[in-house]
Protein backbone atom coordinates (compact mmCIF):
# COMPACT_ATOMS: atom_id res chain seq x y z
CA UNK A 1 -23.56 11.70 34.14
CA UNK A 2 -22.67 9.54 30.99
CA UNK A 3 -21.37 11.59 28.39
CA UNK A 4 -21.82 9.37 25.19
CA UNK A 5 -24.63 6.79 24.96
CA UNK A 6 -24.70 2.95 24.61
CA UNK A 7 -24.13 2.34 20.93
CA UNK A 8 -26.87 0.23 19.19
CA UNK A 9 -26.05 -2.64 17.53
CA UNK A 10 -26.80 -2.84 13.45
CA UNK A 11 -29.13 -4.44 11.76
CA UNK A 12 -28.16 -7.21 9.15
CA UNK A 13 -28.74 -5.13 6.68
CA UNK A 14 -26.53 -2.59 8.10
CA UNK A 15 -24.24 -5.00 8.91
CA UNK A 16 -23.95 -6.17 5.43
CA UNK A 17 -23.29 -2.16 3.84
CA UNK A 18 -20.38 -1.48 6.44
CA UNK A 19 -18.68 -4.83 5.29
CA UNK A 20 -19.12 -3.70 1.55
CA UNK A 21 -18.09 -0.24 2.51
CA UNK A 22 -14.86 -1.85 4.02
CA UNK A 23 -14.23 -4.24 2.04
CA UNK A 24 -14.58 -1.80 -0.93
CA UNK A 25 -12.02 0.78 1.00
CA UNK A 26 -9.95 -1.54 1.57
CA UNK A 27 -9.46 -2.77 -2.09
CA UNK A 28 -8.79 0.86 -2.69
CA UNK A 29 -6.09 1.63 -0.57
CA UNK A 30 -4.26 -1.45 -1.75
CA UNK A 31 -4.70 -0.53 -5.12
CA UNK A 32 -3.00 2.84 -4.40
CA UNK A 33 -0.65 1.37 -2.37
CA UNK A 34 0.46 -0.80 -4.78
CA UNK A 35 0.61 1.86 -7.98
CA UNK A 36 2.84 4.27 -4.98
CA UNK A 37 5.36 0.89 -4.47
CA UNK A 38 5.43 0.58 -8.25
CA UNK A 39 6.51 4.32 -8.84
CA UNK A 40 8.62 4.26 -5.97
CA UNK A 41 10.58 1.48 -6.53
CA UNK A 42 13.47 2.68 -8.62
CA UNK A 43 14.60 4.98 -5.44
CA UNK A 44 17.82 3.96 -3.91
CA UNK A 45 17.95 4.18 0.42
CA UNK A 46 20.22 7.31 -0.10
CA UNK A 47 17.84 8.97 -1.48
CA UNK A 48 14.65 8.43 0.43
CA UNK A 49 17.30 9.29 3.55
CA UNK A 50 18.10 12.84 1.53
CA UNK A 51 14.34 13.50 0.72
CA UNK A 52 13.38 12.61 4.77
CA UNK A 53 16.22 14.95 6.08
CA UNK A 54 14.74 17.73 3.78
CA UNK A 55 11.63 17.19 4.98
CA UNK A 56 12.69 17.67 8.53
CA UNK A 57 14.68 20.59 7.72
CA UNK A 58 11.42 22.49 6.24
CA UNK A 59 9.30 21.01 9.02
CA UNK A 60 11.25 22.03 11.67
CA UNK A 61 12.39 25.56 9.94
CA UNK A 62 8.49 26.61 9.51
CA UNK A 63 7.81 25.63 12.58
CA UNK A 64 10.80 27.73 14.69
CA UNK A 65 9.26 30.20 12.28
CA UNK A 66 5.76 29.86 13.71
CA UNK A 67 7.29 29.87 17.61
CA UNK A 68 9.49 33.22 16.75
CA UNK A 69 6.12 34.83 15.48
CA UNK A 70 4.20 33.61 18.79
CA UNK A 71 7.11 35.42 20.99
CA UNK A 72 7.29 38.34 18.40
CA UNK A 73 3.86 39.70 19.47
């Protein structure tokens, strides 16, 4: 039993709107990747190291929290 059928190929026009769709998503996320790497580029290591610990600390808090409530019940 095949679970998911033969994909059909595009037409050229087809073709032509998913380039333009990709080529236009593309040019967006470099545009927002470059306007994050331009406000992000006064940040020292030390502190992107602080900001990722903290991170992990809130992560991994909320989820022993979620684990405590799963036993709880």
């Amino acid at each position: 039993m095949r679970l998911v059928s033969k994909e059909k190929p595009l037409s050229a026009g087809q073709e032509k709107l998913a380039m333009r769709l990709a080529g236009r998503i593309l040019s967006m996320q470099r545009k927002i990747a470059d306007y994050l790497n331009e406000r992000t580029a006064k940040i020292s290591a030390k502190t992107w190291l602080i900001v990722l610990m903290g991170f992990c600390g809130i992560t991994g808090t909320y989820l022993i929290y979620l684990l405590a409530q799963v036993f709880k019940n």
